[in-house]
N, C-alpha and C. Protein backbone atom coordinates (compact mmCIF):
# COMPACT_ATOMS: atom_id res chain seq x y z
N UNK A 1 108.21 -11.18 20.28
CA UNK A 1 108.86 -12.32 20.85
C UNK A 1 108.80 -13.53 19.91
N UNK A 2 107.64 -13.19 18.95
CA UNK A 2 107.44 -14.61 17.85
C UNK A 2 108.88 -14.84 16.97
N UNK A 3 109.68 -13.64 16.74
CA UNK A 3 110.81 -13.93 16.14
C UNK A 3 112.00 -14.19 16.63
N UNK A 4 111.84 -14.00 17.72
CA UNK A 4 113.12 -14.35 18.40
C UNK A 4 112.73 -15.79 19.09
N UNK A 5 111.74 -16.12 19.09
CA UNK A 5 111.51 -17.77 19.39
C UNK A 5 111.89 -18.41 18.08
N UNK A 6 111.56 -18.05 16.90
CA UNK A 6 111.36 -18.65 15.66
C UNK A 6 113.55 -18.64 15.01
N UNK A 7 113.80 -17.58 15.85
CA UNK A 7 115.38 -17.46 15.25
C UNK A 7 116.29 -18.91 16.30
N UNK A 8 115.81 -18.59 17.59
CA UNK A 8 116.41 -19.66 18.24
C UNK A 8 115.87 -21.15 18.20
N UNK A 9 114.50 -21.02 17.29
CA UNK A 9 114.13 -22.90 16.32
C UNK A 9 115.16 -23.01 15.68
N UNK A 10 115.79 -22.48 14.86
CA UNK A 10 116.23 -22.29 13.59
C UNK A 10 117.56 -22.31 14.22
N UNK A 11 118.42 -22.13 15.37
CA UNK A 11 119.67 -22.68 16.31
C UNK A 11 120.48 -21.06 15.75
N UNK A 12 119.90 -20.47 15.19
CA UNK A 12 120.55 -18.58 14.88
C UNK A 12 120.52 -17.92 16.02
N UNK A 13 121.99 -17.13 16.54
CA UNK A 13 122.06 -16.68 17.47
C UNK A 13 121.50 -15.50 17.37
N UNK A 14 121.18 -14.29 18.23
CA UNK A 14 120.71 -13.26 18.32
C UNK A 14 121.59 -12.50 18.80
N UNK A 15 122.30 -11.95 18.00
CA UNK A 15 123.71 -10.90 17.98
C UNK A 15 123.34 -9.30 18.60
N UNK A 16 122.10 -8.83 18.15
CA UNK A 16 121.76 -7.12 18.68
C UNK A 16 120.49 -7.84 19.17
N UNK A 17 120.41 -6.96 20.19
CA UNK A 17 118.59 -6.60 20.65
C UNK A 17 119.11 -5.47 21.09
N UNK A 18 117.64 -4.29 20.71
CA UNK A 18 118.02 -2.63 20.69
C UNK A 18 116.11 -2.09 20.43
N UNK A 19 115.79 -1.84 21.49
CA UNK A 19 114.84 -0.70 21.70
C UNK A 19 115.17 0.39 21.42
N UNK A 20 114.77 1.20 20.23
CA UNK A 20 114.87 2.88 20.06
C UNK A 20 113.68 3.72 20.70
N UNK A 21 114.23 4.26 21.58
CA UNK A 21 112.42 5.20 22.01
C UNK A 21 111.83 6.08 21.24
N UNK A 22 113.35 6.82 20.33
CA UNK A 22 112.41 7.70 19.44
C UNK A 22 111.81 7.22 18.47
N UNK A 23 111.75 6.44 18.10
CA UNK A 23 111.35 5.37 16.99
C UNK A 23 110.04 4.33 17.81
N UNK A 24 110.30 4.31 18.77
CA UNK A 24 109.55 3.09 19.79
C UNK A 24 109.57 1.98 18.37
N UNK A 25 110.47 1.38 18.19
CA UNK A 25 110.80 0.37 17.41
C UNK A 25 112.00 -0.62 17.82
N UNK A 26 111.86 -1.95 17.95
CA UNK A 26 112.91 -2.90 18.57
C UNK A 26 113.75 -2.94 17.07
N UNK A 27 114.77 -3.26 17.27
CA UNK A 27 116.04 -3.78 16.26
C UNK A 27 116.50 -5.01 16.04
N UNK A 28 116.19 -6.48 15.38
CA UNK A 28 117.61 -7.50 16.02
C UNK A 28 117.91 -7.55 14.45
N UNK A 29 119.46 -8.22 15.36
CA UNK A 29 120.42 -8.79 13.93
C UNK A 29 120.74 -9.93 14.81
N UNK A 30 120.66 -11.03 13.76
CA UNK A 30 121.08 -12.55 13.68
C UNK A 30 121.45 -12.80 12.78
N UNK A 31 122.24 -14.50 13.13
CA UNK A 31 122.81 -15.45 12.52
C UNK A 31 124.07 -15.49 12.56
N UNK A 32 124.49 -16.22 12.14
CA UNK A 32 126.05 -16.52 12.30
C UNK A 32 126.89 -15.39 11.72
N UNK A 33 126.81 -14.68 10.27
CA UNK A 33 126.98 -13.82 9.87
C UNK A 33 126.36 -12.70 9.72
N UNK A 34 126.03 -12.43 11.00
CA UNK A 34 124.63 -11.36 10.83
C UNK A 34 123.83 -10.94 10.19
N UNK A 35 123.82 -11.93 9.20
CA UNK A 35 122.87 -11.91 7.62
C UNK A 35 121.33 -11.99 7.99
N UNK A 36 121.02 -11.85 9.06
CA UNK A 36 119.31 -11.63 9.33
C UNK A 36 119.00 -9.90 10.16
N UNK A 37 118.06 -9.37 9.29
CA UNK A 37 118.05 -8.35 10.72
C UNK A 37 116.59 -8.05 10.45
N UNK A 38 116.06 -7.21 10.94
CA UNK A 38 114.95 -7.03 11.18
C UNK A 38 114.19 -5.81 12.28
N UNK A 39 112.84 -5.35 11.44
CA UNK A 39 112.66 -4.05 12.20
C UNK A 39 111.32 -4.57 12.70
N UNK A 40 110.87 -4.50 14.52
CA UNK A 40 109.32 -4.73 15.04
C UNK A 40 108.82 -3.08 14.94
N UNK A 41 107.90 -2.81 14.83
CA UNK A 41 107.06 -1.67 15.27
C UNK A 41 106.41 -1.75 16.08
N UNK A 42 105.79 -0.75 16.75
CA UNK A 42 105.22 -0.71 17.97
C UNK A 42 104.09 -1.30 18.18
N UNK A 43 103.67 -1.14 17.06
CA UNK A 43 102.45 -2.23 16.57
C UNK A 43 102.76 -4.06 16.68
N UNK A 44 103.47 -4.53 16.77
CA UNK A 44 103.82 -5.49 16.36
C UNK A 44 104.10 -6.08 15.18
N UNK A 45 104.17 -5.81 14.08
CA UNK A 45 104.31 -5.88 12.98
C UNK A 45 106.34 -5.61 12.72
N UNK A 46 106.96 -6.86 11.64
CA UNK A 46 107.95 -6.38 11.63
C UNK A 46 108.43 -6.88 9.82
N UNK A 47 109.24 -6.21 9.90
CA UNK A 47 109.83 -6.51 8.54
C UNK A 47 111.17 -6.57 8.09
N UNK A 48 111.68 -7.25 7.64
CA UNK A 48 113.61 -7.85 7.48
C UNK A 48 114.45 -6.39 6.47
N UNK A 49 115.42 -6.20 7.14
CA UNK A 49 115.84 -5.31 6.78
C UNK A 49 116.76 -6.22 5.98
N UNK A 50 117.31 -5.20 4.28
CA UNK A 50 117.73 -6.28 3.46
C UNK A 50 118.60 -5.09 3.50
């Protein structure tokens, strides 16, 4: 949830939210040009998909 508070500081919309179960991994893509995305793990831990 820390990044999706931190995307809507930043006034970036949040275009995908997507839970995979087989993965148990969340998905988002933001920004105006969907130029942000990003992978959480189940762990909490996430990292920007480039």
């Amino acid at each position: 949830m820390f990044l999706c508070q931190l995307l809507s500081n930043l006034y970036q919309p949040i275009q995908v939210f997507r839970y995979d179960q087989k993965l148990e991994t969340l998905y988002i893509q933001a920004g105006r040009a969907d130029e942000i995305a990003a992978i959480i793990n189940q762990d909490g831990n996430w990292n920007f998909v480039l």
